[in-house]
PDB file of N, CA and C in Angstrom:
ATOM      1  N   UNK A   1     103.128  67.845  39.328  1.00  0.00           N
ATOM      2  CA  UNK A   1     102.382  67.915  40.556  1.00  0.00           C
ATOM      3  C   UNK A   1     101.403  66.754  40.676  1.00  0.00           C
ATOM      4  N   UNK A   2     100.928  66.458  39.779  1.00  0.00           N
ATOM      5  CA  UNK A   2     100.280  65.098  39.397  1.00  0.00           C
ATOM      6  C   UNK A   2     100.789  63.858  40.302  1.00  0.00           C
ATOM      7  N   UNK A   3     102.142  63.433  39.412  1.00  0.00           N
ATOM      8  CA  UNK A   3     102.734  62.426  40.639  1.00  0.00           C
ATOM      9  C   UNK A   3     102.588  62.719  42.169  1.00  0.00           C
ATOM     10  N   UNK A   4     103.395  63.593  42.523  1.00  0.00           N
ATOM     11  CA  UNK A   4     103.652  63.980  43.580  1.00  0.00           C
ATOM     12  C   UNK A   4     102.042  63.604  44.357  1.00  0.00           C
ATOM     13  N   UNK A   5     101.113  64.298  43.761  1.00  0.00           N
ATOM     14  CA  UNK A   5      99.463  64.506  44.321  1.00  0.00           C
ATOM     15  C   UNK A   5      98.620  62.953  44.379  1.00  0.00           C
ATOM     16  N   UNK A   6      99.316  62.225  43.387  1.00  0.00           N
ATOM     17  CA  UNK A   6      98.800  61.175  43.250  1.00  0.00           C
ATOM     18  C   UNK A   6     100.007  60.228  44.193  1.00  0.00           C
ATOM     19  N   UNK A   7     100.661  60.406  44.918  1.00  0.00           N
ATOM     20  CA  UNK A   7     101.672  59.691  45.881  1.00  0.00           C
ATOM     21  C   UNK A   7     101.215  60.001  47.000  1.00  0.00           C
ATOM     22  N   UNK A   8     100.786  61.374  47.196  1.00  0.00           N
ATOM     23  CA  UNK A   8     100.345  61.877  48.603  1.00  0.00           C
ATOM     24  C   UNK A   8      98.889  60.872  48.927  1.00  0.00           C
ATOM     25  N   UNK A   9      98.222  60.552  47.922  1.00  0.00           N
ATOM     26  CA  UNK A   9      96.614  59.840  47.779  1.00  0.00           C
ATOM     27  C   UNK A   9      97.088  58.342  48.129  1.00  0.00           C
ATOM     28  N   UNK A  10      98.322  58.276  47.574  1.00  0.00           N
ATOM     29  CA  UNK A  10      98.370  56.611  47.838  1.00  0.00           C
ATOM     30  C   UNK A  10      99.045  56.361  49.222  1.00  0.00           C
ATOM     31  N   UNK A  11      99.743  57.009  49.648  1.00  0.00           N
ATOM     32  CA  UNK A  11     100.262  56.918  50.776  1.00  0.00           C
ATOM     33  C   UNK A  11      99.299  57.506  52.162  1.00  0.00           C
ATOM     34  N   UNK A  12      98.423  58.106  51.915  1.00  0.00           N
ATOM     35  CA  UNK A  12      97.258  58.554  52.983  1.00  0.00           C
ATOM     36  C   UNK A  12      96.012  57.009  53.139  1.00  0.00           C
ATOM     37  N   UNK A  13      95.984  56.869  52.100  1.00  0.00           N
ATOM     38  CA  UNK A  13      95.150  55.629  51.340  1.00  0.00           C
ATOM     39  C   UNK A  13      95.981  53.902  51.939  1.00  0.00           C
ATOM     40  N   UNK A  14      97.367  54.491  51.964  1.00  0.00           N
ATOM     41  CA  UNK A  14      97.646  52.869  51.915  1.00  0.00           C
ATOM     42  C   UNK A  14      97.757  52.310  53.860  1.00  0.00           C
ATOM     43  N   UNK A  15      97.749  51.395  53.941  1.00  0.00           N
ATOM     44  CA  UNK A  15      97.680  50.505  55.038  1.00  0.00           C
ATOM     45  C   UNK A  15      98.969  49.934  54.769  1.00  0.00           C
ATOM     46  N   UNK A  16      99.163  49.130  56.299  1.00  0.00           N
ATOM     47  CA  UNK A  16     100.611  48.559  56.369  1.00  0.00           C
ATOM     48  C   UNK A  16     100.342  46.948  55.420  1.00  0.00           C
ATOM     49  N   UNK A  17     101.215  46.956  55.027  1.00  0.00           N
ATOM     50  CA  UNK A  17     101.327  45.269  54.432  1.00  0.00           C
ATOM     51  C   UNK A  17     101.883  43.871  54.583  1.00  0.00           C
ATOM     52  N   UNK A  18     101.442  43.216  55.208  1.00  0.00           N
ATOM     53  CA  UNK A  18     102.062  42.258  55.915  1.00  0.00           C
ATOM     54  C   UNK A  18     102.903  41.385  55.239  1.00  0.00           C
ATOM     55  N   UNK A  19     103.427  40.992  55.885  1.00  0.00           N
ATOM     56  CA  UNK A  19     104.433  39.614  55.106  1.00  0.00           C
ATOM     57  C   UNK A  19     103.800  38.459  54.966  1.00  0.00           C
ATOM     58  N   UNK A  20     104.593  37.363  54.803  1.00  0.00           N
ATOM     59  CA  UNK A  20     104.144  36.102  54.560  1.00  0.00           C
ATOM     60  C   UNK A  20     103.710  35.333  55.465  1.00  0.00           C
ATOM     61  N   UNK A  21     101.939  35.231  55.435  1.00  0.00           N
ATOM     62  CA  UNK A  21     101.300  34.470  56.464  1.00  0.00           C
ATOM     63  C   UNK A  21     101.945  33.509  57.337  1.00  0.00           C
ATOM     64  N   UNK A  22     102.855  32.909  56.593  1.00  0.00           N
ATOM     65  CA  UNK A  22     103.144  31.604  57.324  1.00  0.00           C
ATOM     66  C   UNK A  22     104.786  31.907  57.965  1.00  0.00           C
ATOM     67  N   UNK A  23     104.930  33.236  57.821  1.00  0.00           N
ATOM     68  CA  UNK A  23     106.473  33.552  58.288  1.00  0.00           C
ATOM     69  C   UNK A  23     107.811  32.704  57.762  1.00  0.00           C
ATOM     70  N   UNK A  24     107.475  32.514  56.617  1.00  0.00           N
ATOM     71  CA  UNK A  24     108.576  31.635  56.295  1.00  0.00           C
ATOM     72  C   UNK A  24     109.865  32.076  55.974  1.00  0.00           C
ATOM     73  N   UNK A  25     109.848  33.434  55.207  1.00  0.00           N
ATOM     74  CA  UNK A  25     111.483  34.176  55.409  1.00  0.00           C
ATOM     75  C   UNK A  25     112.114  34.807  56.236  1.00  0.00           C
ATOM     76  N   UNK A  26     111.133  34.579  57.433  1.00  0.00           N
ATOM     77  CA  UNK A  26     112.289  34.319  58.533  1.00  0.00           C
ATOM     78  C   UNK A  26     112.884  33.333  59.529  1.00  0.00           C
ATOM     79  N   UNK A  27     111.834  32.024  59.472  1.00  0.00           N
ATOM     80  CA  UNK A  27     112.733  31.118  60.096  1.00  0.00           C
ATOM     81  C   UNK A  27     113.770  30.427  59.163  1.00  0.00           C
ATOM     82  N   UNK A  28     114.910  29.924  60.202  1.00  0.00           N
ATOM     83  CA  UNK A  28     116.283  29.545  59.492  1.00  0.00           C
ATOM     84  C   UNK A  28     116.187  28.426  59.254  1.00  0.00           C
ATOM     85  N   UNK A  29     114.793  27.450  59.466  1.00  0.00           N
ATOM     86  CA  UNK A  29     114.864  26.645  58.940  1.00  0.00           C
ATOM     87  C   UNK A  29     114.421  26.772  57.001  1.00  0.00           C
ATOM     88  N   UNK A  30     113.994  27.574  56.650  1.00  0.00           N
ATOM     89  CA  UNK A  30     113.217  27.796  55.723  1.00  0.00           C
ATOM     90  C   UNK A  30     114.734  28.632  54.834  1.00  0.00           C
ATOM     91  N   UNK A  31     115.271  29.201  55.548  1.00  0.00           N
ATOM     92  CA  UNK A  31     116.859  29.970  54.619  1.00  0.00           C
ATOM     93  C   UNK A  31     118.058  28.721  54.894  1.00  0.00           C
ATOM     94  N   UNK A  32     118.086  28.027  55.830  1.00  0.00           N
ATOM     95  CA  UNK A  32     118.857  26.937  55.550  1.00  0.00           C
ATOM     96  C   UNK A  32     118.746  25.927  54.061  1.00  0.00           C
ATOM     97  N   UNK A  33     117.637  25.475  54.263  1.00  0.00           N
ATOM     98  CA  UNK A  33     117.099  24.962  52.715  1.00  0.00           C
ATOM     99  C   UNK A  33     117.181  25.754  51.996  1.00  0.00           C
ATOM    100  N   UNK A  34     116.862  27.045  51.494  1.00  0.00           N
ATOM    101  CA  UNK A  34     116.887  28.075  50.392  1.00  0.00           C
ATOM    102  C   UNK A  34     118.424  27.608  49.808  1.00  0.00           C
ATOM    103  N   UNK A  35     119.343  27.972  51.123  1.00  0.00           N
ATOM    104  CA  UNK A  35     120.574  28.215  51.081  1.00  0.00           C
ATOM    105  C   UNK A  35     121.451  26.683  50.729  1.00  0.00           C
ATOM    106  N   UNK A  36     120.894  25.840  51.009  1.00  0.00           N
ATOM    107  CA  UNK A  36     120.891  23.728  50.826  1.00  0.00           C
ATOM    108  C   UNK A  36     121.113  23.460  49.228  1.00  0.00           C
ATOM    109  N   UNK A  37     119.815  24.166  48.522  1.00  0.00           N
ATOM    110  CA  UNK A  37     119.541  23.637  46.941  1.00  0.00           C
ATOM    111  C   UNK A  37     120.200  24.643  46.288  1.00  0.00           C
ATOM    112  N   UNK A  38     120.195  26.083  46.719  1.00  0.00           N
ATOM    113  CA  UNK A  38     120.719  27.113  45.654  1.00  0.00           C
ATOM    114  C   UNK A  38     121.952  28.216  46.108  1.00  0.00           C
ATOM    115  N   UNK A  39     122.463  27.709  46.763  1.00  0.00           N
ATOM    116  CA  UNK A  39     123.689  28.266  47.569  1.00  0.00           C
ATOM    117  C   UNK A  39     122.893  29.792  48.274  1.00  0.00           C
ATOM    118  N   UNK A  40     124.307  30.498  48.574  1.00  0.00           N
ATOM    119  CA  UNK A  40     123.857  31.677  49.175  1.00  0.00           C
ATOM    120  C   UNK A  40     123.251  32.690  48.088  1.00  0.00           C
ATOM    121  N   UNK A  41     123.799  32.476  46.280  1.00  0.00           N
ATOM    122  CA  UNK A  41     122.944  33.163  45.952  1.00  0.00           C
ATOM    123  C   UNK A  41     121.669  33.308  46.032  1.00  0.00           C
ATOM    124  N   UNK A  42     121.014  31.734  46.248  1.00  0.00           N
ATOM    125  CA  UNK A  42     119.701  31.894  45.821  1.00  0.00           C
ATOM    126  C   UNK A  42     119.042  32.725  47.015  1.00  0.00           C
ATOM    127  N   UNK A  43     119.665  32.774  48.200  1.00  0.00           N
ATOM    128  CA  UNK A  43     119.412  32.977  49.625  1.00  0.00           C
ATOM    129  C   UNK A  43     119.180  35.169  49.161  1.00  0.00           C
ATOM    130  N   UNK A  44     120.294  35.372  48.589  1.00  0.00           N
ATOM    131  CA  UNK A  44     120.141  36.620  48.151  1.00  0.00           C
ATOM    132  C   UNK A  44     119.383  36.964  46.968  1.00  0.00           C
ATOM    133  N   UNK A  45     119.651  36.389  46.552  1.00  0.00           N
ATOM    134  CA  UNK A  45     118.462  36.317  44.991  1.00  0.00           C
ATOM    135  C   UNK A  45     116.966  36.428  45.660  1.00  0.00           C
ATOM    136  N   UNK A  46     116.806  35.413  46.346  1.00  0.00           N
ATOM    137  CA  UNK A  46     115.146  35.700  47.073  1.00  0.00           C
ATOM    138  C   UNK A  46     115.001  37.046  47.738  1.00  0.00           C
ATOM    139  N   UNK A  47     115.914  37.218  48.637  1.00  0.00           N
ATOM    140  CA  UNK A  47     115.877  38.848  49.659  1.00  0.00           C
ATOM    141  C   UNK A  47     115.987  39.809  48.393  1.00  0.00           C
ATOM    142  N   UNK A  48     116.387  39.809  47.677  1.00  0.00           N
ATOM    143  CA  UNK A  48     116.167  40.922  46.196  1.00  0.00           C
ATOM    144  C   UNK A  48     114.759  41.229  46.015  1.00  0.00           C
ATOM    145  N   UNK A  49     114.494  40.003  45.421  1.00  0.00           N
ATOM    146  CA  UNK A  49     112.796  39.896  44.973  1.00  0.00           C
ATOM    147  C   UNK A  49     112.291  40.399  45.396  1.00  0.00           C
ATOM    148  N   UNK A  50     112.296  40.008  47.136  1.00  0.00           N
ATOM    149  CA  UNK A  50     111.154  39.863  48.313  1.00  0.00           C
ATOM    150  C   UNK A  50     111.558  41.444  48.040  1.00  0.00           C
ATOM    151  N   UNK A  51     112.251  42.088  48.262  1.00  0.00           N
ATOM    152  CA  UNK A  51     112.597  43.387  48.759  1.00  0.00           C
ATOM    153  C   UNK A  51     111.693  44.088  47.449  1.00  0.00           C
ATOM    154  N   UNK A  52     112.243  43.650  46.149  1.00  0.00           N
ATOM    155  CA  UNK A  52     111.361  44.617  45.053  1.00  0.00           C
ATOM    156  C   UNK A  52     110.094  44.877  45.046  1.00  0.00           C
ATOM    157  N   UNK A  53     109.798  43.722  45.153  1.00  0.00           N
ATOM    158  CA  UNK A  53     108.172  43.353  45.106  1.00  0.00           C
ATOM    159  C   UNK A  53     107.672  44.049  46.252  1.00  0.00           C
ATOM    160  N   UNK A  54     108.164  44.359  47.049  1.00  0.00           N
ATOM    161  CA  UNK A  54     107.581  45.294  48.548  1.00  0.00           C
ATOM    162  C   UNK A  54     107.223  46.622  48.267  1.00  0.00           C
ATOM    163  N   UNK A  55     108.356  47.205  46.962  1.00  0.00           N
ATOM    164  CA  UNK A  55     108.144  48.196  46.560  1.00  0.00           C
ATOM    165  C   UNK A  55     106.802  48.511  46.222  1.00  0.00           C
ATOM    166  N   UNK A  56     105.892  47.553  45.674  1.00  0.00           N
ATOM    167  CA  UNK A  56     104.664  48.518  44.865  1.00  0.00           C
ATOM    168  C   UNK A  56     103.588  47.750  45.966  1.00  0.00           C
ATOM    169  N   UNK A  57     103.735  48.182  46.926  1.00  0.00           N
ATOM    170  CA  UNK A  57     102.309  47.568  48.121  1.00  0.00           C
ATOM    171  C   UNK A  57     102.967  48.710  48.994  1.00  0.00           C
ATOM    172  N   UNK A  58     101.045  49.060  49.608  1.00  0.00           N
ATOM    173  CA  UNK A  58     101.242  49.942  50.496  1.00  0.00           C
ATOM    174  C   UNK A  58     102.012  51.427  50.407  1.00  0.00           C
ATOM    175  N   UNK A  59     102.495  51.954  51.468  1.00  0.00           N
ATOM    176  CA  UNK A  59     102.779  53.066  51.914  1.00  0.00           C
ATOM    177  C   UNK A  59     104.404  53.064  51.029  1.00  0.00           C
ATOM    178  N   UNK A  60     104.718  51.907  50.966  1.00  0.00           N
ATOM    179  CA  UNK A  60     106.504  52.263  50.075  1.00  0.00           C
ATOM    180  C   UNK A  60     105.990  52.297  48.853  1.00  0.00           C
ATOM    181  N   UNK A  61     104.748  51.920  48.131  1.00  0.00           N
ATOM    182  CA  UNK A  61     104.088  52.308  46.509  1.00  0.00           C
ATOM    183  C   UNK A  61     103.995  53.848  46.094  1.00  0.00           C
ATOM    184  N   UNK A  62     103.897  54.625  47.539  1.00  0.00           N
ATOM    185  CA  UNK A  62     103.659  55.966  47.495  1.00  0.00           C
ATOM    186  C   UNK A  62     105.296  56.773  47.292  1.00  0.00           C
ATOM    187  N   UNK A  63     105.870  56.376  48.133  1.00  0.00           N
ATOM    188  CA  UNK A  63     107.502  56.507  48.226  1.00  0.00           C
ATOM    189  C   UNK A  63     107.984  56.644  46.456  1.00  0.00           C
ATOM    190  N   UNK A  64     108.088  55.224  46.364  1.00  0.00           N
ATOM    191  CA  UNK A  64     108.289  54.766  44.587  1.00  0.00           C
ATOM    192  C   UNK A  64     107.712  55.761  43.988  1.00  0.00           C
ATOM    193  N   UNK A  65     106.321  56.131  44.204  1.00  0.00           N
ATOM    194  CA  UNK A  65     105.879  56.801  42.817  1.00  0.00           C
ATOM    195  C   UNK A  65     106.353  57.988  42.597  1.00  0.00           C
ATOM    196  N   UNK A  66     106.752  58.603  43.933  1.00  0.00           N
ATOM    197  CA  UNK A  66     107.285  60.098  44.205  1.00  0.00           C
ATOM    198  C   UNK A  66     109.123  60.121  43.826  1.00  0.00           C
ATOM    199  N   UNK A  67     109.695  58.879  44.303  1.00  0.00           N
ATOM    200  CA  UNK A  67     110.838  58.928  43.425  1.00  0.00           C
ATOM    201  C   UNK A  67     110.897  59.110  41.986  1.00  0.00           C
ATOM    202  N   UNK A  68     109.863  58.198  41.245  1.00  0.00           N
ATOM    203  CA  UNK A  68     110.055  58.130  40.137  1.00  0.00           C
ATOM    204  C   UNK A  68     109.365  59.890  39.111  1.00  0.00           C
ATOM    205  N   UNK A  69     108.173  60.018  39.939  1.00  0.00           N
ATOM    206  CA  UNK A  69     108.022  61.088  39.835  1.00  0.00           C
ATOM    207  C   UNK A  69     108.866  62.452  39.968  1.00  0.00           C
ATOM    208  N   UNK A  70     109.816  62.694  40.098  1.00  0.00           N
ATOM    209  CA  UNK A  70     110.941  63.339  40.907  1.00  0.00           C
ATOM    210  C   UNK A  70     111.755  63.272  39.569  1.00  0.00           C
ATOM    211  N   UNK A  71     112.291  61.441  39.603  1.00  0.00           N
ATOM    212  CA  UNK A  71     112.979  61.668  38.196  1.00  0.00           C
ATOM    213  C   UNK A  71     113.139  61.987  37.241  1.00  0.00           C
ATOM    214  N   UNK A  72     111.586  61.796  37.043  1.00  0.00           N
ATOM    215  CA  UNK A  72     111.257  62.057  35.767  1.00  0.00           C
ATOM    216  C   UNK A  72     111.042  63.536  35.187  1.00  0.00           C
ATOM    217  N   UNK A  73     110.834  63.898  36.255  1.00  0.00           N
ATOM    218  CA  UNK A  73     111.054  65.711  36.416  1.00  0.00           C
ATOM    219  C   UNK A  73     111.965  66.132  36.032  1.00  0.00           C
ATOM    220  N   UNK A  74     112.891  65.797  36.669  1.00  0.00           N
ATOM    221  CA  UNK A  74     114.625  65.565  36.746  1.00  0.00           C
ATOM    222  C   UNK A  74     115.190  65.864  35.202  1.00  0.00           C
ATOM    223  N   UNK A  75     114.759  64.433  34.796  1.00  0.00           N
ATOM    224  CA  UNK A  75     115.461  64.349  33.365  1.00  0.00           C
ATOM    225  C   UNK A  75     114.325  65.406  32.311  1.00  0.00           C
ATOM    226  N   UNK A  76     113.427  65.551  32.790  1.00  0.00           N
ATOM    227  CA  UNK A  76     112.497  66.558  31.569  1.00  0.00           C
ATOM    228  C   UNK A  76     113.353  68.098  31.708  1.00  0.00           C
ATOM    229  N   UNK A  77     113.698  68.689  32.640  1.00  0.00           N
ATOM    230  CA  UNK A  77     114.005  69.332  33.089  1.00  0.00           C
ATOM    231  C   UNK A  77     115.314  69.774  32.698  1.00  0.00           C
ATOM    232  N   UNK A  78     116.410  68.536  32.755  1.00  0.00           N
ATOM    233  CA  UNK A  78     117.987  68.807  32.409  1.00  0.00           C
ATOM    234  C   UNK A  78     117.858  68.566  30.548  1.00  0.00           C
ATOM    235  N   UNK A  79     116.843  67.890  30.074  1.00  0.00           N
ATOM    236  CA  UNK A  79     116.813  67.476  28.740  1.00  0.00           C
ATOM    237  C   UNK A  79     116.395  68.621  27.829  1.00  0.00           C
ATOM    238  N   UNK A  80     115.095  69.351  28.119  1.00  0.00           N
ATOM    239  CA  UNK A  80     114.461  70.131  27.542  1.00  0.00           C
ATOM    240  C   UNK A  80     115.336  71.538  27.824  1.00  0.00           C
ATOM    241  N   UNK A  81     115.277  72.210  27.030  1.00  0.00           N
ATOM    242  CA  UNK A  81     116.316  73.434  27.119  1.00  0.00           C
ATOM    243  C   UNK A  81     115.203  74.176  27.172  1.00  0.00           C
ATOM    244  N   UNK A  82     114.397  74.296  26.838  1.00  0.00           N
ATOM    245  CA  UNK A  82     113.179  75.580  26.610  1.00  0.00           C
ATOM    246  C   UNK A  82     112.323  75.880  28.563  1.00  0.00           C
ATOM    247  N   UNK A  83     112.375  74.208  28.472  1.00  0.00           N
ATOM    248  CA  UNK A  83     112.056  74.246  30.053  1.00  0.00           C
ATOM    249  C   UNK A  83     113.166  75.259  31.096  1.00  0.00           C
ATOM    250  N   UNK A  84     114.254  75.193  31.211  1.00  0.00           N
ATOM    251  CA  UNK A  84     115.174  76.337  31.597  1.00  0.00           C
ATOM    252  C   UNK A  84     114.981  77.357  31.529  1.00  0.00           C
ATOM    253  N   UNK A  85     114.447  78.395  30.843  1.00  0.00           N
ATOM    254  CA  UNK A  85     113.798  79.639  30.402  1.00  0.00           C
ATOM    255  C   UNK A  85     113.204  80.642  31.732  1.00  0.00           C
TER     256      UNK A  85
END
């Protein structure tokens, strides 16, 4: 309940989070070059990152913690036999 209570705090708590001041992953001039020096992986390789790293800011930090919180339940739960009881 902890997680869960402490997800509800961060997500009441959190504000929206902006992107990159200068808007640079989205003009095509800025993914043309990405895409110039490091092919299309690097083009996806960056949208990975960008995407992970989004995870722990703001209102999707609250999301995350409650997934992971969840899981971890999850596996205590299917692991521990006494917990079943």
């Amino acid at each position: 309940m902890a997680g869960l209570g402490g997800a509800l705090g961060i997500y009441l708590a959190a504000g929206s989070v902006p992107g990159d001041p200068l808007g640079r992953e989205d003009s095509k001039q800025y993914l043309r070059g990405m895409e110039l020096y490091g092919g299309k992986a690097n083009v996806l390789a960056a949208e990975l990152m960008q995407w992970f790293q989004s995870l722990w800011h703001g209102k999707r930090l609250a999301v995350t913690v409650a997934c992971i919180t969840v899981l971890v339940a999850a596996v205590v739960w299917f692991v521990d036999p006494a917990s079943q009881e």
